[in-house]
Protein backbone atom coordinates (compact mmCIF):
# COMPACT_ATOMS: atom_id res chain seq x y z
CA UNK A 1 -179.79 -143.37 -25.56
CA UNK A 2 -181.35 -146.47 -24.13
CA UNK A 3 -179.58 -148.38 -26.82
CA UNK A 4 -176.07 -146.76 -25.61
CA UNK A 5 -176.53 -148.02 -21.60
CA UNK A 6 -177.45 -151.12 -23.02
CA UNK A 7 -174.14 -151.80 -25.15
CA UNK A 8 -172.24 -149.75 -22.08
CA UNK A 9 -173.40 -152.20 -19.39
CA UNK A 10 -172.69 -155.17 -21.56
CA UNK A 11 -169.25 -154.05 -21.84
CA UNK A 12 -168.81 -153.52 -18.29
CA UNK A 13 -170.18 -156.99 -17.46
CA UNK A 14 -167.83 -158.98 -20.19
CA UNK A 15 -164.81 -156.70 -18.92
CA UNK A 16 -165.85 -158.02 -15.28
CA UNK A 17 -166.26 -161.58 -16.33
CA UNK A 18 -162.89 -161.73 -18.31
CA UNK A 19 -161.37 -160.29 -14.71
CA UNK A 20 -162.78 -162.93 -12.35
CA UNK A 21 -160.54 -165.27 -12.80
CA UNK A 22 -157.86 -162.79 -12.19
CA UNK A 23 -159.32 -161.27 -9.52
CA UNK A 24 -159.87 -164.50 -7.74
CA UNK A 25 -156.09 -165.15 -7.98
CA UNK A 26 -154.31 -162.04 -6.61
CA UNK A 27 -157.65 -161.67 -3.62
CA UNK A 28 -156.14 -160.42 -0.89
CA UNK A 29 -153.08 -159.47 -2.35
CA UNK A 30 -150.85 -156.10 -2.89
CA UNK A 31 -150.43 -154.79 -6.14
CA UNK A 32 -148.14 -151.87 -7.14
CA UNK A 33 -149.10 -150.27 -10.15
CA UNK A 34 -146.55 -147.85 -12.09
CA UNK A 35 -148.12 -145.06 -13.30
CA UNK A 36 -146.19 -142.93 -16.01
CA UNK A 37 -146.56 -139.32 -16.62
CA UNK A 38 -147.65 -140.12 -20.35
CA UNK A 39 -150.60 -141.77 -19.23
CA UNK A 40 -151.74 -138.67 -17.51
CA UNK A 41 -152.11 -136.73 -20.60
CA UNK A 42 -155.59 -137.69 -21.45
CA UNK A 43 -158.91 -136.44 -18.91
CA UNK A 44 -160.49 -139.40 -19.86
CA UNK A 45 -158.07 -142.05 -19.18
CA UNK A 46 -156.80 -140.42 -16.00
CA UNK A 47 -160.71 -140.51 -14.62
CA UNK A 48 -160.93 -144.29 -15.87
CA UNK A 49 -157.79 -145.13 -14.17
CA UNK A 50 -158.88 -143.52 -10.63
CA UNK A 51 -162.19 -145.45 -10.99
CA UNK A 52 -160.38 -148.82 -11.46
CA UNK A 53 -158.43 -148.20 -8.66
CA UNK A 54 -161.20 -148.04 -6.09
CA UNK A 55 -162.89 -150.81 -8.24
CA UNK A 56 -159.75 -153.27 -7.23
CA UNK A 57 -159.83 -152.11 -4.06
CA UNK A 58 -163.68 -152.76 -3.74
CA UNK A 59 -162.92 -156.59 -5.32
CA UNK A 60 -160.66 -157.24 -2.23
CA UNK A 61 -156.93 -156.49 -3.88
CA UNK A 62 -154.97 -153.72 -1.77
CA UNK A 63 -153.69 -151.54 -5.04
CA UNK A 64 -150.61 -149.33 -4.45
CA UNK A 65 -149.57 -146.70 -7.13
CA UNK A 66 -145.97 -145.53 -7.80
CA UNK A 67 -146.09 -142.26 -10.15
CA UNK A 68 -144.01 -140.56 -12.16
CA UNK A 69 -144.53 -137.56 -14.00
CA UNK A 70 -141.83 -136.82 -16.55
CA UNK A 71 -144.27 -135.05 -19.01
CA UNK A 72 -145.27 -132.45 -16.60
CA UNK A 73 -141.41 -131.90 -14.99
CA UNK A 74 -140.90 -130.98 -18.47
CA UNK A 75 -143.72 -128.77 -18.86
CA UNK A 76 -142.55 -126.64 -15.18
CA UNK A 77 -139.17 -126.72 -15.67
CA UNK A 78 -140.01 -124.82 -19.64
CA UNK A 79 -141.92 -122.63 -18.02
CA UNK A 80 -139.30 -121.43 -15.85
CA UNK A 81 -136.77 -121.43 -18.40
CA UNK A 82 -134.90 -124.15 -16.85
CA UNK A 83 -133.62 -126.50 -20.07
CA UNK A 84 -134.79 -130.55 -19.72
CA UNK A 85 -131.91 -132.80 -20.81
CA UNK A 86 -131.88 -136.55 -20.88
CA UNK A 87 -128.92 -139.45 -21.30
CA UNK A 88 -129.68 -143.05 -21.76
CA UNK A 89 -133.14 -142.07 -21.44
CA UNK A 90 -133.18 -140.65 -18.21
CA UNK A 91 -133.38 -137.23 -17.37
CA UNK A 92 -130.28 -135.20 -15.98
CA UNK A 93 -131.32 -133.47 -12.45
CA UNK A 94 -129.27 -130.72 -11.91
CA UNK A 95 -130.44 -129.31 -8.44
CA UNK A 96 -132.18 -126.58 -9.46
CA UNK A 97 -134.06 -129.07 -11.75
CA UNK A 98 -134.87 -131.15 -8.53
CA UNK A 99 -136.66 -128.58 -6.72
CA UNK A 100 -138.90 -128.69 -10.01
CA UNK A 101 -138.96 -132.56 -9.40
CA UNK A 102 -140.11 -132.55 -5.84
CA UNK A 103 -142.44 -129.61 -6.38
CA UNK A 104 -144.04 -131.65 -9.37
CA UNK A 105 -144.08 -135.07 -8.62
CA UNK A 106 -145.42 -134.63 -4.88
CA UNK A 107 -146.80 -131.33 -4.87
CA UNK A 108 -148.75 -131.44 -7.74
CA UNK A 109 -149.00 -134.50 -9.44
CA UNK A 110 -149.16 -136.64 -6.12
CA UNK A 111 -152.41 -134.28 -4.82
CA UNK A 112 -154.47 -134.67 -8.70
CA UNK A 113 -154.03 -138.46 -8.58
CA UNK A 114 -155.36 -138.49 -4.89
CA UNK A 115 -158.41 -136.20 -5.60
CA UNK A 116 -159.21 -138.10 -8.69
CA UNK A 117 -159.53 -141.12 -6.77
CA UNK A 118 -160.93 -139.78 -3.40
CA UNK A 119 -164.14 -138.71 -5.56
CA UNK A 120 -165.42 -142.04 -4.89
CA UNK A 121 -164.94 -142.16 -1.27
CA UNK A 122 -161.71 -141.37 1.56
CA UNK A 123 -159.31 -143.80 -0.10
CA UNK A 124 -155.98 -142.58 -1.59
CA UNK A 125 -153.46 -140.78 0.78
CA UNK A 126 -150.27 -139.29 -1.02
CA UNK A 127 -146.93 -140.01 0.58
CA UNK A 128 -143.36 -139.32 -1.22
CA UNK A 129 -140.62 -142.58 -1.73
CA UNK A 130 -138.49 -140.07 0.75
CA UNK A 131 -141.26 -139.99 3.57
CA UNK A 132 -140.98 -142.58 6.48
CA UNK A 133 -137.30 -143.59 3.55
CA UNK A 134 -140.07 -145.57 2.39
CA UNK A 135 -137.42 -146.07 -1.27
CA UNK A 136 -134.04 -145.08 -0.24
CA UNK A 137 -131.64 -144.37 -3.10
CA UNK A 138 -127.99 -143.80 -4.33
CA UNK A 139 -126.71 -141.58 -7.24
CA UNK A 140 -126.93 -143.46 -10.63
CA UNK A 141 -125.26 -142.89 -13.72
CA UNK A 142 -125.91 -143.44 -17.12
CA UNK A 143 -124.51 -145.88 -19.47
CA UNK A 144 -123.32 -144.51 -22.86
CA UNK A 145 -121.04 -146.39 -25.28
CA UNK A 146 -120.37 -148.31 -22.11
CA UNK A 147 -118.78 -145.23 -20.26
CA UNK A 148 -120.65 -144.02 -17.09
CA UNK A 149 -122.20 -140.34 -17.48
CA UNK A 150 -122.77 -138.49 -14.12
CA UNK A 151 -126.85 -137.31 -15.08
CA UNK A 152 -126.81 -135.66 -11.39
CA UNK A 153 -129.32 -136.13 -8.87
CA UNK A 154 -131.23 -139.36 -10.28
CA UNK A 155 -131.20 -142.00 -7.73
CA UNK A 156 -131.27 -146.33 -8.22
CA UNK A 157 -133.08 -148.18 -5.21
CA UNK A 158 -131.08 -149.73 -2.86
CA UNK A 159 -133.90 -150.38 -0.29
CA UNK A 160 -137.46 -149.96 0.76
CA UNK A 161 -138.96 -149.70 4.07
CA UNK A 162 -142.98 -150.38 3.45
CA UNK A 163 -144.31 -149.52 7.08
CA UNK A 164 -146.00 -146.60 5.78
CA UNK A 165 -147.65 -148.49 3.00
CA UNK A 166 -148.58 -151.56 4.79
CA UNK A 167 -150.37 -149.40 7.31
CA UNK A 168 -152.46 -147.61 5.07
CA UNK A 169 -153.19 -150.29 3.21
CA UNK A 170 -154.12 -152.39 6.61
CA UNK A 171 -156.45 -148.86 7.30
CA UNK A 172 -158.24 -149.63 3.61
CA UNK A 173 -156.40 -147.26 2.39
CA UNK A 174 -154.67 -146.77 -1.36
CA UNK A 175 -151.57 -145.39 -1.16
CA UNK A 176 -149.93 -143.13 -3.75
CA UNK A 177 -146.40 -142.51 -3.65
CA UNK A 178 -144.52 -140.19 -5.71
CA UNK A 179 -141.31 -141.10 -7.02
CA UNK A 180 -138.49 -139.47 -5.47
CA UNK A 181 -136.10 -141.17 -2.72
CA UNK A 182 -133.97 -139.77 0.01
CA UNK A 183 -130.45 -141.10 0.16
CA UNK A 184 -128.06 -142.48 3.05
CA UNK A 185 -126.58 -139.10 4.05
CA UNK A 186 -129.64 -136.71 3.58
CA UNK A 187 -129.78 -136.22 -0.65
CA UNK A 188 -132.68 -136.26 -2.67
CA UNK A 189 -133.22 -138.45 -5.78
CA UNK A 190 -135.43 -138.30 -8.83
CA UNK A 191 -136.48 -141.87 -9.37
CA UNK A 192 -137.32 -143.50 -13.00
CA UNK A 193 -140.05 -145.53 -13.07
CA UNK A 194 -138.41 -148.27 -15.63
CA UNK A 195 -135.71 -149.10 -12.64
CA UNK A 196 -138.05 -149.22 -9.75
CA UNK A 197 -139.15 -153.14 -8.83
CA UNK A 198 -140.72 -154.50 -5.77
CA UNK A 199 -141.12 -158.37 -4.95
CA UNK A 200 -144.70 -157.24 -5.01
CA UNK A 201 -146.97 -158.17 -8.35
CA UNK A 202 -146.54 -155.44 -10.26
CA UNK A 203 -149.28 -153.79 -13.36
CA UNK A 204 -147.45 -151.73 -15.92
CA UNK A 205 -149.71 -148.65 -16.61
């Protein structure tokens, strides 16, 4: 047992010596992180990744996370008998489907990220890209032997408004933010993570 701390800790410290430099670099700093719904699937990983979050937040970096959550829009929508589809890659949103989205992505999935990482202190808040049209959107189609496929409600960034964000993170705050967009004239987009960029330093999870 004894033995097992000792090679645990040791880890821990060359992990934390490898970061310094790093960490010394991006101080200060805001840092989206994309979190896919794949990376979800495992308890383990899911309580590592909440713990790392606080831990960057602790070593002075102000971490935001973007989410998806494609595995577990597929698991609802089966459940439901509602059949998941994808083009290009990206999944085809029928409305019905987007209820499922919304429901999942910032009902659900939003609210288990935030608990995992509010068990080491009042840190994460969950938002959606639509509240405060924090990622605003427009209808995007997919590219197939260079013809454009209507895949319905799935939405391309066409800007950002980060008030929300920057005041949580000025409050200490980590936000998480689910991704699904409003548009110009009141719609409601699913979002894939693979097209959403910020000017920000970004971590691929």
């Amino acid at each position: 047992m004894i033995q097992a701390r000792v090679a645990d800790a040791s880890a821990k410290a060359a992990t934390l010596i490898e970061a310094l430099p790093w960490l010394n670099q991006f101080h200060g700093q805001t840092v989206v992180i994309k979190y896919g719904g794949h990376a979800m699937a495992d308890e383990a990983l899911r309580l590592a990744f909440a713990q790392d979050l606080v831990f960057l937040r602790y070593a002075g970096l102000r971490p935001v996370v973007v989410h998806g959550g494609g595995p577990q829009i597929t698991e609802q929508l089966d459940r439901l008998g509602v059949e998941s589809a994808f083009t290009a890659g990206l999944r085809v949103t029928t409305p019905e489907a987007m209820e499922v989205v919304r429901m999942v992505l910032s009902g659900k999935v939003n609210k288990d990220i935030v608990g995992l990482i509010n068990r080491h202190g009042p840190f994460a808040v969950g938002i959606s890209g639509q509240d405060a049209c924090t990622f605003t959107a427009i209808r995007k189609a997919a590219m197939v032997d260079g013809e454009a496929v209507d895949i319905g409600l799935v939405g391309e960034i066409v800007s950002t408004s980060p008030g929300v964000v920057e005041t949580l993170l000025a409050d200490g705050r980590i936000p998480v933010v689910s991704s699904v967009a409003g548009g110009e004239n009141g719609e409601v987009y699913n979002l894939s993570l693979i097209h959403i960029s910020e000017p920000t330093r970004q971590a691929e999870i």
